[in-house]
Protein backbone atom coordinates (compact mmCIF):
# COMPACT_ATOMS: atom_id res chain seq x y z
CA UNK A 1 0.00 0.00 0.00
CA UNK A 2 3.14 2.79 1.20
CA UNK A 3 4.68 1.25 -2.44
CA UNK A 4 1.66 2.27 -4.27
CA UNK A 5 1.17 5.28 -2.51
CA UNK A 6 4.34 6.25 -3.09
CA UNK A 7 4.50 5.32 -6.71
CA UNK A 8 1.77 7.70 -7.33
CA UNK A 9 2.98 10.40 -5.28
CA UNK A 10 5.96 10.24 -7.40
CA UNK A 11 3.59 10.38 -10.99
CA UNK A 12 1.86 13.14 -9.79
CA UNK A 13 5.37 14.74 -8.83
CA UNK A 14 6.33 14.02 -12.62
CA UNK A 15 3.38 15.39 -13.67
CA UNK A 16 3.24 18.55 -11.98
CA UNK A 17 6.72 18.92 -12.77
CA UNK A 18 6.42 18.19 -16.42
CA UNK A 19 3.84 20.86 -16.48
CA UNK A 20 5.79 23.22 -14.92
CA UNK A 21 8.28 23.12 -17.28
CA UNK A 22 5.66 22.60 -20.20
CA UNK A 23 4.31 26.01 -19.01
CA UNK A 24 7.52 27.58 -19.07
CA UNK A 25 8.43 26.79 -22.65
CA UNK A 26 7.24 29.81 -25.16
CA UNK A 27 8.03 27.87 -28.06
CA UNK A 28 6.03 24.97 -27.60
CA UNK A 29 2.83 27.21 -26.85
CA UNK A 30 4.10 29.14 -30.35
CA UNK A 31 4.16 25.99 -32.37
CA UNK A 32 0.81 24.63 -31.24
CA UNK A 33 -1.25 27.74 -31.31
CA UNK A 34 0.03 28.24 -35.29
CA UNK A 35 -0.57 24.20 -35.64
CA UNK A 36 -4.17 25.03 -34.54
CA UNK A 37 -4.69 27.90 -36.78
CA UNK A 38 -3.26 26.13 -39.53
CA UNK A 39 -5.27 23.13 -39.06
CA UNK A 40 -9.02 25.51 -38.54
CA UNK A 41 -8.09 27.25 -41.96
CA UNK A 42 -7.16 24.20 -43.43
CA UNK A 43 -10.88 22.54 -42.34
CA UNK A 44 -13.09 25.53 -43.15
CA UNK A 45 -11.39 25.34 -46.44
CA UNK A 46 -12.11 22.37 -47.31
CA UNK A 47 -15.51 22.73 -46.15
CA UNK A 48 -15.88 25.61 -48.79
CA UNK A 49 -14.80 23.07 -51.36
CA UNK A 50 -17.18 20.65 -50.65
CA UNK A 51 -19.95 23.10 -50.54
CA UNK A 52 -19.14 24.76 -54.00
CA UNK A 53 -18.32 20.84 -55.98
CA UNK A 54 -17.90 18.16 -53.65
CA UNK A 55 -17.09 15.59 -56.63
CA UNK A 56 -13.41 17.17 -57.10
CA UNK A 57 -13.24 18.41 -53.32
CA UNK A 58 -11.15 15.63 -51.87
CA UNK A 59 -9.10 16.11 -55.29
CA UNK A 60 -8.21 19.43 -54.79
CA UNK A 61 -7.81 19.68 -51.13
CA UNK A 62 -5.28 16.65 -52.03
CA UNK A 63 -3.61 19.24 -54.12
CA UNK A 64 -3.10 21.92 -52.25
CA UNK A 65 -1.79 20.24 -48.86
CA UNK A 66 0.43 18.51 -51.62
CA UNK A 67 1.52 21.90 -52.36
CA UNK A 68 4.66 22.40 -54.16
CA UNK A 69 5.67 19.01 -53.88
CA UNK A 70 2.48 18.12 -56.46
CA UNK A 71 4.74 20.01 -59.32
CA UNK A 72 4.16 17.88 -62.28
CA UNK A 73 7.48 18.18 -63.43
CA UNK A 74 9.13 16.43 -60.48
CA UNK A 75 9.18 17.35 -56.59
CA UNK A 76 12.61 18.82 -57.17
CA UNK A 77 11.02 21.51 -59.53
CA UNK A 78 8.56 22.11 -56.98
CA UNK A 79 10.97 22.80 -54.38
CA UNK A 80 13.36 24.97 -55.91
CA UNK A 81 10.38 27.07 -57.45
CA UNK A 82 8.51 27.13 -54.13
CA UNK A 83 11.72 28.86 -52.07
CA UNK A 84 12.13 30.92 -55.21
CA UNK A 85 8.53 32.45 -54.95
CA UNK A 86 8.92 32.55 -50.87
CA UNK A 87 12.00 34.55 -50.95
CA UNK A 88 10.02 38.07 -51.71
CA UNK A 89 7.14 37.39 -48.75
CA UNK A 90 9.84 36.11 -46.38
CA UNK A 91 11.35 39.23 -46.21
CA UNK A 92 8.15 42.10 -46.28
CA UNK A 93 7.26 39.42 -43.42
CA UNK A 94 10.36 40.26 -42.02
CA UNK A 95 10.13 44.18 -42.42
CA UNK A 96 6.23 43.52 -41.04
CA UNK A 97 7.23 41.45 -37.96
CA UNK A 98 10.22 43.58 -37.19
CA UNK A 99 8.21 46.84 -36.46
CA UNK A 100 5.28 44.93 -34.54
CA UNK A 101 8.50 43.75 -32.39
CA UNK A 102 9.51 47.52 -31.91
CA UNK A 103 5.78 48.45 -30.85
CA UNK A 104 4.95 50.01 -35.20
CA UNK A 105 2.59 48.79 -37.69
CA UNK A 106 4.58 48.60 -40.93
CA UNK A 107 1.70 48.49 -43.59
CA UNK A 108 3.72 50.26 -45.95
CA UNK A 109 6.05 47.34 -47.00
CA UNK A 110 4.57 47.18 -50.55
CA UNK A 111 5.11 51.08 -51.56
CA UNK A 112 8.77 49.77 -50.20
CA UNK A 113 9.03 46.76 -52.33
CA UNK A 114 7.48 49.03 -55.46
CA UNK A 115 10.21 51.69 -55.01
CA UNK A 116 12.76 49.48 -54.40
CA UNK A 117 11.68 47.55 -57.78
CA UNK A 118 12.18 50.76 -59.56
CA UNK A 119 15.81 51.19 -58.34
CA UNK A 120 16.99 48.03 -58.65
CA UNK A 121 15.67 48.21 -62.21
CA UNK A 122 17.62 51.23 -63.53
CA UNK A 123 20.52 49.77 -62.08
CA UNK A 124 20.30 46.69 -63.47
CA UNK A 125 19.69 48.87 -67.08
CA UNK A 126 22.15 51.03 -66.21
CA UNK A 127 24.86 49.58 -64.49
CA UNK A 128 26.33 47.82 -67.04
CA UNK A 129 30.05 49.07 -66.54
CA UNK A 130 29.47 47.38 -62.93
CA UNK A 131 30.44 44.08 -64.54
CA UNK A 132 30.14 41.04 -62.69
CA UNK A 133 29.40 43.20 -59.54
CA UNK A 134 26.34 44.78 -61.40
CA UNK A 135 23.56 42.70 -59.01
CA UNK A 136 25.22 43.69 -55.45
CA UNK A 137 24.73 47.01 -56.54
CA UNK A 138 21.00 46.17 -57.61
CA UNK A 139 20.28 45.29 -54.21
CA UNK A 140 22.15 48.13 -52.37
CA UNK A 141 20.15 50.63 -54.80
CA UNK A 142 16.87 48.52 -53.95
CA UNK A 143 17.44 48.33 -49.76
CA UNK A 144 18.57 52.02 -49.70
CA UNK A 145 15.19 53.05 -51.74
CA UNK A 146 13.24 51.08 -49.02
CA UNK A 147 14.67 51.96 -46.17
CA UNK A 148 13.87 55.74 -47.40
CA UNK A 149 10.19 55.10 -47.95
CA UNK A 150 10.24 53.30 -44.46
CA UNK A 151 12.15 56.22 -42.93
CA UNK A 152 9.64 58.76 -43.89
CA UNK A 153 6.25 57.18 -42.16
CA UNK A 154 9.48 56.76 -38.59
CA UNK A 155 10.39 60.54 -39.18
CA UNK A 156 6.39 61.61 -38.85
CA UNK A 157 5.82 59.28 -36.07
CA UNK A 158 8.86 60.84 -34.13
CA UNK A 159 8.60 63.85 -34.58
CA UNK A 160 4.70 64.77 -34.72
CA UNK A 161 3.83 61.25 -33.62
CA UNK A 162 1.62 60.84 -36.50
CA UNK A 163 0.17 57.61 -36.59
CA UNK A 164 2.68 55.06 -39.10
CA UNK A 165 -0.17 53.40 -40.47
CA UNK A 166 -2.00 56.11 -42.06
CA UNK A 167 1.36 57.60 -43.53
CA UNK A 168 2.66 54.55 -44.44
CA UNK A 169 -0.75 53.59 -46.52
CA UNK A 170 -1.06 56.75 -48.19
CA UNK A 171 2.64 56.47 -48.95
CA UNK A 172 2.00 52.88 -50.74
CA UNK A 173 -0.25 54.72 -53.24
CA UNK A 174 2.24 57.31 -53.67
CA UNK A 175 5.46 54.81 -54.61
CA UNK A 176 3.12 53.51 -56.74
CA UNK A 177 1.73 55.71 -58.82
CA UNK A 178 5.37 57.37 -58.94
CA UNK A 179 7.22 54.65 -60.43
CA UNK A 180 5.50 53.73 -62.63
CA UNK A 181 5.03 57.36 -64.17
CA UNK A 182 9.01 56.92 -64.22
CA UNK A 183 9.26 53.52 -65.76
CA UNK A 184 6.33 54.28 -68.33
CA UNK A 185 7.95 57.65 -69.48
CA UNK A 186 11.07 55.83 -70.28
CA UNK A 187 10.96 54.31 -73.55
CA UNK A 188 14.02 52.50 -73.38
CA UNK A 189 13.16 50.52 -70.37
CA UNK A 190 9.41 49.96 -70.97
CA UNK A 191 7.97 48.32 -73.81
CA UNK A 192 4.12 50.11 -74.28
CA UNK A 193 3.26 47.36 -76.50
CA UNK A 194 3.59 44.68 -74.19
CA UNK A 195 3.19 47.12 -71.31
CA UNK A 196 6.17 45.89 -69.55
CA UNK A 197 10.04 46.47 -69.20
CA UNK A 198 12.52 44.81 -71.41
CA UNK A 199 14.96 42.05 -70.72
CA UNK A 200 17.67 42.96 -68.64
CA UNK A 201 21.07 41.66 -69.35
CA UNK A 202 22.42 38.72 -67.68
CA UNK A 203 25.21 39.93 -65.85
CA UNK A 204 22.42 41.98 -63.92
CA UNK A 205 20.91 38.80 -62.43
CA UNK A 206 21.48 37.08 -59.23
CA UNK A 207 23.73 34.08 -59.23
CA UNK A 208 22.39 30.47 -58.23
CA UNK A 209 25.88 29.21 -57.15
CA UNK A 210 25.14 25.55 -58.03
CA UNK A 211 21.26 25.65 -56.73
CA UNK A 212 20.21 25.12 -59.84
CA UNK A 213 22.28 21.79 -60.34
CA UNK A 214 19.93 20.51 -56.92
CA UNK A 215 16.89 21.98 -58.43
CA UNK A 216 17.76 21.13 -62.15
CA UNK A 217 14.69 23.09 -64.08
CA UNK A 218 13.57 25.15 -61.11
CA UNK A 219 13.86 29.02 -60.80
CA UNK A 220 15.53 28.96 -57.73
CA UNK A 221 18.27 31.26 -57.06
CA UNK A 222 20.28 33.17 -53.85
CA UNK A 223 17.61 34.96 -52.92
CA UNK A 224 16.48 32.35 -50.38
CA UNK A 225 19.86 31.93 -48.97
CA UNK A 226 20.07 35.60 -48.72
CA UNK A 227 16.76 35.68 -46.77
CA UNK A 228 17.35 32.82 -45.01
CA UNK A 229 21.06 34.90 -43.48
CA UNK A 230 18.81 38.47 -43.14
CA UNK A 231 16.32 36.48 -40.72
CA UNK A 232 18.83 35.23 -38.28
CA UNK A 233 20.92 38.50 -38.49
CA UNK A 234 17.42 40.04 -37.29
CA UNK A 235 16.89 37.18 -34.95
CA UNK A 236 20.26 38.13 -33.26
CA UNK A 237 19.88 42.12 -33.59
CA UNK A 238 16.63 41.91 -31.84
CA UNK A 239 17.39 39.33 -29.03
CA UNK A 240 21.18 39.16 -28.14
CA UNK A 241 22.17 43.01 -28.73
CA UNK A 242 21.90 46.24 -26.75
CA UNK A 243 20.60 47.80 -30.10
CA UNK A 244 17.68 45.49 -30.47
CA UNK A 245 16.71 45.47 -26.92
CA UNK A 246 16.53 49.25 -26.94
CA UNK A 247 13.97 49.30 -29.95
CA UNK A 248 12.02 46.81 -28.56
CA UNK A 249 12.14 48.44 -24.95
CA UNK A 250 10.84 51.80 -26.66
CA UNK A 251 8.05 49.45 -28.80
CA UNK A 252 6.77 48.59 -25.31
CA UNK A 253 7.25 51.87 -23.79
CA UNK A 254 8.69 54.67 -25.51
CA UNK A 255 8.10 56.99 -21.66
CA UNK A 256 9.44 54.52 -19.78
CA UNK A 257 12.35 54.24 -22.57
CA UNK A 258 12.66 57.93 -22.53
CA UNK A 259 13.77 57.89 -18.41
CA UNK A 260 16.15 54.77 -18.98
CA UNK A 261 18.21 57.06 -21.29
CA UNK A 262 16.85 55.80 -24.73
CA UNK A 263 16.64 58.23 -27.54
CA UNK A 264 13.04 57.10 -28.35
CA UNK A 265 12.56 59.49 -31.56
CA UNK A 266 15.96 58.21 -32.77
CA UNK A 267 14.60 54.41 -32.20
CA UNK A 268 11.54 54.85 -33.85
CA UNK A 269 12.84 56.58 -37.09
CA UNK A 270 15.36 53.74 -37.26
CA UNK A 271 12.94 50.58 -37.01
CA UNK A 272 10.66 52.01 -39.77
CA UNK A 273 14.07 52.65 -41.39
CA UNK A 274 15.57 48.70 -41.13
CA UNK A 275 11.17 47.60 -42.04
CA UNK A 276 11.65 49.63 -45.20
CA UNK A 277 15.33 48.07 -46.18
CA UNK A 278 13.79 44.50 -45.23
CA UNK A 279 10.99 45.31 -48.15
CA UNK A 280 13.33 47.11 -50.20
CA UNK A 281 15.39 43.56 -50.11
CA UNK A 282 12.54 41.75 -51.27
CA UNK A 283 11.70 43.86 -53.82
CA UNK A 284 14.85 43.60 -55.08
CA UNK A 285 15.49 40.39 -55.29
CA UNK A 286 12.45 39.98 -57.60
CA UNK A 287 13.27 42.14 -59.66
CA UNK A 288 16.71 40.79 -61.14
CA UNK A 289 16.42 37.18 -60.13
CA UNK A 290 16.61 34.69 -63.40
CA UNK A 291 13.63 32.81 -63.21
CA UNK A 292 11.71 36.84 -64.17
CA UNK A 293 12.41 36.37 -67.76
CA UNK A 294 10.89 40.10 -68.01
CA UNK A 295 11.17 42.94 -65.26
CA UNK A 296 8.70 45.04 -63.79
CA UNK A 297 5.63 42.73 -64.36
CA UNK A 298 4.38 44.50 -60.92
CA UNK A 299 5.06 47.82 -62.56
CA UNK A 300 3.12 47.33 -65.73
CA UNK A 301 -0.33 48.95 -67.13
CA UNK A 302 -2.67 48.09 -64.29
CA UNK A 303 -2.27 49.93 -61.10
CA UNK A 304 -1.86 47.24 -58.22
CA UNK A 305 -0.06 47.02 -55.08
CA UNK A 306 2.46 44.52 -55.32
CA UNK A 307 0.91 41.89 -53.42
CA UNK A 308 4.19 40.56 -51.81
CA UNK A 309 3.80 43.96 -49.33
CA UNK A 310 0.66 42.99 -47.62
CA UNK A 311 1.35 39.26 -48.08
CA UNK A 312 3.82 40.26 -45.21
CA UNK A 313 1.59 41.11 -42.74
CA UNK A 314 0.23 37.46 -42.83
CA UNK A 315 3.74 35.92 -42.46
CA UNK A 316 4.79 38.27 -39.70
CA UNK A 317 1.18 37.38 -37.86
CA UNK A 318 1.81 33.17 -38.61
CA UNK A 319 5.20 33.13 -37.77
CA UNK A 320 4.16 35.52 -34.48
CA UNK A 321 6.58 38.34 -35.41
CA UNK A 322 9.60 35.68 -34.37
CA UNK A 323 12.30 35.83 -37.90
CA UNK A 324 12.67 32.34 -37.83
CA UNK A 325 9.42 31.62 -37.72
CA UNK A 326 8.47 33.86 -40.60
CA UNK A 327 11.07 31.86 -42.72
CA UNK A 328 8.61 28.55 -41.93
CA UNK A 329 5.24 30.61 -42.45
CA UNK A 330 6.60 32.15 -45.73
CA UNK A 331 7.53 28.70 -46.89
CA UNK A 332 3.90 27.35 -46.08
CA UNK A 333 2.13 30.00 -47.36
CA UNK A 334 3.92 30.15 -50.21
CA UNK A 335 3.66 26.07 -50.42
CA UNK A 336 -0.31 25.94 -50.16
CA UNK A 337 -0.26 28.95 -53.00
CA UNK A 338 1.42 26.89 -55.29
CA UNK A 339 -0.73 24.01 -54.43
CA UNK A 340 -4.10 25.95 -55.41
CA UNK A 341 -1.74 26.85 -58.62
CA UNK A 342 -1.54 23.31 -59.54
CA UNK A 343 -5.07 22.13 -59.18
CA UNK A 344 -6.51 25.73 -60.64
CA UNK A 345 -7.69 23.23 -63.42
CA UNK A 346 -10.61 21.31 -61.70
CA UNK A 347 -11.28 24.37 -59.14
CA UNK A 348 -11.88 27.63 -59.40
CA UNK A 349 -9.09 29.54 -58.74
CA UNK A 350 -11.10 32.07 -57.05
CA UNK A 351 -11.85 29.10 -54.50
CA UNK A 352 -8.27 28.81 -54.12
CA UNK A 353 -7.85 32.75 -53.50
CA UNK A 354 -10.78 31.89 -50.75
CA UNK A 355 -8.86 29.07 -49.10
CA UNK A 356 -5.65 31.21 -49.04
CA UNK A 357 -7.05 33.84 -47.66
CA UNK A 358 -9.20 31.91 -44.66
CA UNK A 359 -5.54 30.03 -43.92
CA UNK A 360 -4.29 33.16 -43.93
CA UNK A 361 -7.14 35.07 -41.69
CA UNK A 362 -7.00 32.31 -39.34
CA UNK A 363 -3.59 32.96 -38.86
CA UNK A 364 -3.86 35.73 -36.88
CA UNK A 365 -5.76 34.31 -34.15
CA UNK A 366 -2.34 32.48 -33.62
CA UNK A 367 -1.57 34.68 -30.61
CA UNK A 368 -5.39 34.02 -28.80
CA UNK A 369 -4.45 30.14 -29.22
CA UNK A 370 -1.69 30.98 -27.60
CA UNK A 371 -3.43 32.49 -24.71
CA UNK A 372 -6.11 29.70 -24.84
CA UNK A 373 -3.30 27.15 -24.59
CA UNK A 374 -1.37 28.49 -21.24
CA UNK A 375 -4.94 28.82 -19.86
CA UNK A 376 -5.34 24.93 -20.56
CA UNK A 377 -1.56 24.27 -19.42
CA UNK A 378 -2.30 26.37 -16.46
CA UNK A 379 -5.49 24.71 -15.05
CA UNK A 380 -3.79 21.28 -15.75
CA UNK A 381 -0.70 22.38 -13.49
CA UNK A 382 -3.40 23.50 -11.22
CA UNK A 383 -5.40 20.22 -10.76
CA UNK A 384 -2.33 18.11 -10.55
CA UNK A 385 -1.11 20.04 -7.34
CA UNK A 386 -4.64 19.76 -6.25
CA UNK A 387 -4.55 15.96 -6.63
CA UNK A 388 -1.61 15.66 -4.85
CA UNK A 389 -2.19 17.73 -1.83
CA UNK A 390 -5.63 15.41 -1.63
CA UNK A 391 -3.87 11.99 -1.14
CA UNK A 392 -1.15 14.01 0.65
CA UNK A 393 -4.18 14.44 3.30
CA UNK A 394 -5.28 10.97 3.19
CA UNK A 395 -2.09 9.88 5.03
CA UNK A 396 -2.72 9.56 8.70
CA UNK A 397 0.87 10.06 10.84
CA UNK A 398 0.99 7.76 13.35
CA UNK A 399 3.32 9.27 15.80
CA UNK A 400 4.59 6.83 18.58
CA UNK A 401 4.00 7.68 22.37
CA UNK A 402 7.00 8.09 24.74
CA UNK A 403 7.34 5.99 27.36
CA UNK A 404 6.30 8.57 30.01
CA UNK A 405 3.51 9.23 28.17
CA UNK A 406 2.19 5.67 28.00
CA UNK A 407 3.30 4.90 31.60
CA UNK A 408 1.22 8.63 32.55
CA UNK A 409 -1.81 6.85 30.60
CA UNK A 410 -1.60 3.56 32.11
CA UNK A 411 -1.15 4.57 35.65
């Protein structure tokens, strides 16, 4: 009986220690609460495609969680073309999650990406007499262009602490409608016929250094790698340096970052600053990597946003603002997009869009499963350490009389 006692003293002692622990661990909580959101956007989807045709549902819903691996050509193709197509929504979910970690709403990351387009593109026109170093210089011209537009919407929240969302909207629209007056005005870069630019030469593109050997017929390129190096850089800037604590610390309170000594003006200017270079990256790298046989599609006769801007904010809000998670949310976002791409033939595509965008949507309730999931973890730590103090008061102490005592009872 003491044995079995003890035995489950002991599993309750493992338990509430194992929740303990459980509770402590952020990462866990982050990883189911996207699972769950994942999995709800996934379901409602398909319930959407059973609704509209349920003889090709289970089809199609095969096809998209198939995703990029369901590439007809071979699952090698799909790969390489999948983290070519992620690289540009990696990193505006980059410049998105890095201002929601400094306390800013970065909506402007697609007037970034557009402005950065247009000066990576006269570069890469341009810049021929660069030689071989023609495409760094692309992408310096590209990051400095967004981290101007980013600086702006910082400078008027500074200074007269007008609210970054409403400049950095109205500045979208602006970058817009701007460059592409500049690129359609130039005849020599844009062709009106086709209403698009012209080829750019070679040299101007960005090396694959042997990824296209791996992914033989993909349009893969450096750009992941490149993304992939800018996310941990952030990781590190924002967690393990002075720098990155001090934007965040003004992010969570720029008063109480004012009395510690923390230039909160100069903070803010520079996070909108680094959002705008994140978008200006991604912009960039579109625009001269190989697989975009012809530049400036985004900057052509209709006037649209480039998408890849507020396809940020949904990577930042899956991957909960965290730059390595964004690289995994990019890569599934981009993975179910390309699934929808490949099934487009027995679906509507506009019931892909519609799955997309509920995946997406239910993303951002990623952060209230998170809540919901310590409140679980919580009340299960709870009842364990109310189970144990129970059969903890079950045991009766039997403590043994001294001699006086039993001698004082008997007599």
């Amino acid at each position: 009986m003491a044995d079995n006692r003890s035995f489950q003293n002991k599993s309750f002692s493992s338990l509430e220690g194992f929740l303990k622990e459980l509770s402590k661990k952020n990462g866990f909580k982050t990883f189911v609460s996207v699972l769950l959101s994942i999995i709800l956007g996934l379901f409602i989807g398909f319930l959407i495609l059973l609704i509209s045709n349920p003889r090709t549902a289970f089809p199609a819903f095969g096809g998209i969680l198939a995703g990029s691996f369901g590439d007809p050509k071979s699952i090698l193709v799909g790969i390489g073309d999948m983290l070519y197509y992620a690289t540009p929504i990696i990193l505006t979910g980059l410049s998105v999650g890095f201002a929601f970690k400094t306390g800013l709403f970065n909506i402007g990351a697609s007037g970034q990406f557009m402005v950065a387009q247009f000066t990576t593109l006269m570069v890469a026109f341009y810049g021929g007499s660069l030689g071989a170093f023609q495409w760094v210089f692309a992408i310096l011209a590209g990051v400095l262009a967004g981290a101007f537009w980013g600086f702006i919407p910082g400078f008027f929240k500074a200074v007269f602490n007008v609210n970054e969302v409403i400049t950095s909207i109205l500045f979208n629209y602006i970058g817009m409608y701007f460059t592409n007056m500049l690129i359609r005005g130039n005849s020599t870069i844009f062709d009106t016929h086709r209403h698009e630019t012209f080829k750019i030469s070679k040299q101007a593109f960005l090396p694959k250094f042997g990824l296209d050997k791996i992914f033989s017929g993909s349009r893969i390129d450096i750009g992941i790698l490149i993304a992939i190096l800018v996310a941990v850089l952030i990781y590190i800037i924002l967690n393990k340096t002075k720098f990155g604590f001090e934007l965040k610390g003004v992010g969570f309170n720029r008063y109480a970052s004012r009395y510690a000594g923390i230039n909160e003006k100069k903070s803010i200017i520079l996070s909108m600053t680094i959002a705008g270079a994140l978008a200006g990256l991604g912009g960039a790298l579109k625009m001269i990597a190989p697989g975009a046989h012809y530049v400036g599609n985004t900057l052509s006769a209709e006037e649209i946003l480039a998408a890849e801007g507020f396809n940020g904010i949904p990577v930042a809000l899956l991957g909960l603002s965290n730059p390595i998670g964004i690289i995994f949310s990019g890569l599934f976002i981009t993975h179910i997009q390309r699934g929808g791409f490949f099934v487009q033939s027995i679906v509507m595509i506009e019931i892909i869009d519609i799955i997309t965008a509920i995946i997406i949507y239910f993303s951002a309730f990623a952060l209230v499963f998170r809540i919901f999931i310590a409140k679980i973890i919580k009340k299960k730590k709870f009842d364990a350490e109310a189970a144990l103090a129970n059969e903890d008061s079950e045991e009766v102490d039997i403590i043994p009389l001294h001699k006086e005592d039993e001698e004082a009872r008997n007599g």
